[in-house]
C-alpha atoms as a PDB file:
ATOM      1  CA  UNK A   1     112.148  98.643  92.258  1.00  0.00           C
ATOM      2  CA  UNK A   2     113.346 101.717  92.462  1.00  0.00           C
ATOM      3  CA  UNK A   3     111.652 104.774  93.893  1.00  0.00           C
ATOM      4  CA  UNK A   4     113.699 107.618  92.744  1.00  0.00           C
ATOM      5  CA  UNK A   5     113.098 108.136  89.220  1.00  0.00           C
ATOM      6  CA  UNK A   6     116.255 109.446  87.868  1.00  0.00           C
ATOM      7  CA  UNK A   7     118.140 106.141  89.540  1.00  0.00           C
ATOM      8  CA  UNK A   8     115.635 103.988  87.962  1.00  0.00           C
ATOM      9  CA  UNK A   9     116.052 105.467  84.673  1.00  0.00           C
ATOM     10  CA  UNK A  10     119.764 105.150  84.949  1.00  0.00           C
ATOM     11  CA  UNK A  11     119.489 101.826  86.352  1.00  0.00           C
ATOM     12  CA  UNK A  12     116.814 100.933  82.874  1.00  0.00           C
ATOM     13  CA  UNK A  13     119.333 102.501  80.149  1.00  0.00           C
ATOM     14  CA  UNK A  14     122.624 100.285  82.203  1.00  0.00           C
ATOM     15  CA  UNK A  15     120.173  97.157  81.878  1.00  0.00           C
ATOM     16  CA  UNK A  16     119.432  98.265  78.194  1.00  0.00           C
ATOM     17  CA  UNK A  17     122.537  99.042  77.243  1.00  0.00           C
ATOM     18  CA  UNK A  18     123.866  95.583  78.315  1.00  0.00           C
ATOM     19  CA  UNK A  19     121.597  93.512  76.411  1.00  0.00           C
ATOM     20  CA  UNK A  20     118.496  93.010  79.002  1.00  0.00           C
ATOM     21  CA  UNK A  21     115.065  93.724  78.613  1.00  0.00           C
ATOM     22  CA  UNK A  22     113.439  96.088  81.442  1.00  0.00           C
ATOM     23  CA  UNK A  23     109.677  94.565  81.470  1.00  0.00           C
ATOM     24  CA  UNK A  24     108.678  96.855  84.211  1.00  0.00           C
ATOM     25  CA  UNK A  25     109.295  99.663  86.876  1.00  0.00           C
ATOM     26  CA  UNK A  26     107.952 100.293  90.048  1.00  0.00           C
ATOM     27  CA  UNK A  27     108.020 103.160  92.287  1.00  0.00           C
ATOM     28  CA  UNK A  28     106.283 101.182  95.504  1.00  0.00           C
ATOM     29  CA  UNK A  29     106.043  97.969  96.749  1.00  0.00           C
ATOM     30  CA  UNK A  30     102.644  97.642  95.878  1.00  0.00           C
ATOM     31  CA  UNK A  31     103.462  98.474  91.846  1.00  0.00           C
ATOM     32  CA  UNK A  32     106.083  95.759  92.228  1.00  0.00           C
ATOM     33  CA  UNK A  33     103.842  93.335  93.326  1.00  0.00           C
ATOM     34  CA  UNK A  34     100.870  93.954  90.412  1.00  0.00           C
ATOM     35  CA  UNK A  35     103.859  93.880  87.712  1.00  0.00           C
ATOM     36  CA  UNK A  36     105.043  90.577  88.971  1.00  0.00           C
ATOM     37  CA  UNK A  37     101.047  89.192  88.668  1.00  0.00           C
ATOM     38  CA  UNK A  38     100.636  90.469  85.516  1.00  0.00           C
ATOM     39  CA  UNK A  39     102.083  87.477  84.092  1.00  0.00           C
ATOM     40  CA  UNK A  40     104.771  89.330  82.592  1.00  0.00           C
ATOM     41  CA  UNK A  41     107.560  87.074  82.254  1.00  0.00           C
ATOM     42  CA  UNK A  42     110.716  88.550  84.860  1.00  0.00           C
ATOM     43  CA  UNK A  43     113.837  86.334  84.907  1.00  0.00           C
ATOM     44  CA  UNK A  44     115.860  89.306  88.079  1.00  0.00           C
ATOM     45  CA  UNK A  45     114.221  91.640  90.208  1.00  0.00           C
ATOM     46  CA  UNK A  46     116.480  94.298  90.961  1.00  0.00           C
ATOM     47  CA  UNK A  47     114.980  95.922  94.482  1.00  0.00           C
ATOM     48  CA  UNK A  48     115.959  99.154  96.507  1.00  0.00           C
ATOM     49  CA  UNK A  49     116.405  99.062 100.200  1.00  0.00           C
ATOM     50  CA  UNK A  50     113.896 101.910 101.434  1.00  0.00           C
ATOM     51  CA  UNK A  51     110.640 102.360  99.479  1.00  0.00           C
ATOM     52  CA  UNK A  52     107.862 104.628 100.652  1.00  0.00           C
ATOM     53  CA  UNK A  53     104.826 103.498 101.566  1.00  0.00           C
ATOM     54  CA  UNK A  54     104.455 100.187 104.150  1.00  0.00           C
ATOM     55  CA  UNK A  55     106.881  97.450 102.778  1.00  0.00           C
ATOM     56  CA  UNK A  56     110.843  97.862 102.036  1.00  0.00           C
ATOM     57  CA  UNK A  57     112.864  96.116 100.037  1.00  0.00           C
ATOM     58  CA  UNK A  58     113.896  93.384 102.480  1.00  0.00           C
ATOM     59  CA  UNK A  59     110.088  92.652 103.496  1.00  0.00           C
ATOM     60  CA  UNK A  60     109.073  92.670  99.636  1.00  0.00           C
ATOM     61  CA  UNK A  61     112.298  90.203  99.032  1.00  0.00           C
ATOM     62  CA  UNK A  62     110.934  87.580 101.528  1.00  0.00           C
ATOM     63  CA  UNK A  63     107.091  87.925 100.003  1.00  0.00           C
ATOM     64  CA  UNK A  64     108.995  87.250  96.665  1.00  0.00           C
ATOM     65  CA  UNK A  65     110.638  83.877  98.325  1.00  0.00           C
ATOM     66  CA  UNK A  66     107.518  83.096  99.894  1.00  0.00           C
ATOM     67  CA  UNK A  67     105.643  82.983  96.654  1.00  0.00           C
ATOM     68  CA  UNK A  68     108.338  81.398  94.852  1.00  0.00           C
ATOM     69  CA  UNK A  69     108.973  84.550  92.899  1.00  0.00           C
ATOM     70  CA  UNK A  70     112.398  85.407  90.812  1.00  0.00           C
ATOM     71  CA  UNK A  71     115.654  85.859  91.956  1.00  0.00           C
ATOM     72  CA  UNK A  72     116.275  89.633  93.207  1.00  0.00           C
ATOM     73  CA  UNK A  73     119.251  92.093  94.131  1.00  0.00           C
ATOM     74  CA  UNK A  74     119.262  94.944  96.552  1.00  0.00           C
ATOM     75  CA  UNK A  75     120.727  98.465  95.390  1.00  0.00           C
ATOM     76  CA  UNK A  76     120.911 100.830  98.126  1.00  0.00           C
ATOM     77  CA  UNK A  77     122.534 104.327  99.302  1.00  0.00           C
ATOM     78  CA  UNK A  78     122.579 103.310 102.892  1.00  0.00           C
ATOM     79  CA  UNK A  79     125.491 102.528 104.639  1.00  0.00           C
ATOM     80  CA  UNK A  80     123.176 100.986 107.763  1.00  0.00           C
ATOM     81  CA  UNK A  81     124.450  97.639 109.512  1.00  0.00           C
ATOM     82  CA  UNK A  82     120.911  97.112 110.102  1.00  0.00           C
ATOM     83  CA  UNK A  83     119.997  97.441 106.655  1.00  0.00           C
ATOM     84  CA  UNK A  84     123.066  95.231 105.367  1.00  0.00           C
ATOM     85  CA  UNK A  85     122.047  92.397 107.652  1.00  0.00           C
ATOM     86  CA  UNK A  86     118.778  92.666 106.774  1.00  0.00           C
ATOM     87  CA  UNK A  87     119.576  92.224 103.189  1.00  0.00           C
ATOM     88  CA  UNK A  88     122.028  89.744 103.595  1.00  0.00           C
ATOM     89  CA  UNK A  89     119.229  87.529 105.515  1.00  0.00           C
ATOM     90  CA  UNK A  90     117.217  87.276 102.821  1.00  0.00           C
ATOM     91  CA  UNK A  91     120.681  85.651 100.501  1.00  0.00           C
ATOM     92  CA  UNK A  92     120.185  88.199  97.263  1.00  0.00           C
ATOM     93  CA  UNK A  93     122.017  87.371  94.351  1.00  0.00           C
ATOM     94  CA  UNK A  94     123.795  91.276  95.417  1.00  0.00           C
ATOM     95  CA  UNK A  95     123.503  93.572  97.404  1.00  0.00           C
ATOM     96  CA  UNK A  96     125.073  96.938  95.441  1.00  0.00           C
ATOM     97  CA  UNK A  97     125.799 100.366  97.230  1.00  0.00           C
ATOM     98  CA  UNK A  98     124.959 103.462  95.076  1.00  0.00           C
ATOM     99  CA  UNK A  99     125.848 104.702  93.042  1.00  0.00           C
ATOM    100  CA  UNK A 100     126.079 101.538  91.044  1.00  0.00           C
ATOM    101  CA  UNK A 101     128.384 101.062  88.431  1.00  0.00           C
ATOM    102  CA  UNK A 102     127.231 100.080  85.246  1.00  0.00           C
ATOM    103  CA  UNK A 103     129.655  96.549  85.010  1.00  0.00           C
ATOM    104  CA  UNK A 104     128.601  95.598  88.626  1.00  0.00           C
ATOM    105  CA  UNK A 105     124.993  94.952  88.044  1.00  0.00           C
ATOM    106  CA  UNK A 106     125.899  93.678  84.665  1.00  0.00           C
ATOM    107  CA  UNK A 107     128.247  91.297  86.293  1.00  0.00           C
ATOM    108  CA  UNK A 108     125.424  90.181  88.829  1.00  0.00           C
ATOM    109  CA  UNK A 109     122.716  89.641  85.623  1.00  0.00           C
ATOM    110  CA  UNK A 110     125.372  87.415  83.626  1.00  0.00           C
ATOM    111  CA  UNK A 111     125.495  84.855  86.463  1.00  0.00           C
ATOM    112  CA  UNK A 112     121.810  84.365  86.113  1.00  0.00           C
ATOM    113  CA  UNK A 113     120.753  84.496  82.835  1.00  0.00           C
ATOM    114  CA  UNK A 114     118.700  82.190  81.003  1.00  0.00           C
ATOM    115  CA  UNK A 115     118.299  81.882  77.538  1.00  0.00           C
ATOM    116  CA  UNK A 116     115.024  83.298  76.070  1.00  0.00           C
ATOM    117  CA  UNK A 117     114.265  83.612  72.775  1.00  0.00           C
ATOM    118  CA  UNK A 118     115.722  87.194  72.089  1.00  0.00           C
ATOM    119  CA  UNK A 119     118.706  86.105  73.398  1.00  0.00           C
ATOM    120  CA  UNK A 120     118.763  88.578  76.521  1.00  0.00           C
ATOM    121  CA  UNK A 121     117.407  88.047  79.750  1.00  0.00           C
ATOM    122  CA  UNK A 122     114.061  90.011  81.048  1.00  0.00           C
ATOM    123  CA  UNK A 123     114.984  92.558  84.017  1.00  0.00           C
ATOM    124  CA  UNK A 124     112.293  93.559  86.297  1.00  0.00           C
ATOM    125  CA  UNK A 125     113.767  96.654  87.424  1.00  0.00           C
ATOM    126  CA  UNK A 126     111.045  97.235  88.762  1.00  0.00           C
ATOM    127  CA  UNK A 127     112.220 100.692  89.684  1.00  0.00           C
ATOM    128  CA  UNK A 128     110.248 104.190  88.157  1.00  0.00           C
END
């Protein structure tokens, strides 16, 4: 989830590049949340910090949790204590400061995976 669009296409061709499948992006929180009912299979949701609209990252992690949703990381620009401890509340599998470099995410992705029948994992970057 990722609501600058030249971030989340960066973020999509890293994912690509390293063998994942990006099943989705979202811009807002409410995008997010109709990908992940679609049935669409996501194995990671990767989630920014600050989204527009009424719900950030951190609020949209715990609905995730409460719902029993997939595993997520946070990818954000802000150096905020507030924001850190906010993430780190809601125990992400990450929590990367942009911009990202292309072997951190992958790093966070390969201690999740599970085997599908492609062989990759599915990423819900869920960023646009």
């Amino acid at each position: 989830m990722e609501d600058e669009f030249l971030i989340a296409d960066y973020l999509a061709m890293v994912l690509e590049d390293g063998g994942h499948e990006v099943v989705g992006m979202a811009g807002t929180a409410q995008e997010a949340l109709d990908l992940l009912e679609s049935g669409v299979t996501i194995d990671v949701v990767s989630l920014d910090v600050r989204l527009p609209g009424g719900m950030d990252g951190p609020e949209l992690a715990a609905l995730l949790r409460e719902r029993g949703g997939p595993p997520f990381l946070f990818v954000t620009g802000s150096g905020d204590p507030l924001h850190r401890a906010r993430c780190e509340a809601m125990s992400p599998l990450a929590i990367l400061q942009k911009p990202i470099r292309p072997e951190a995410i992958l790093n966070v992705l390969r201690g999740v995976e599970r085997p599908r029948s492609s062989g990759h994992g599915a990423t819900g970057d869920l960023g646009r």
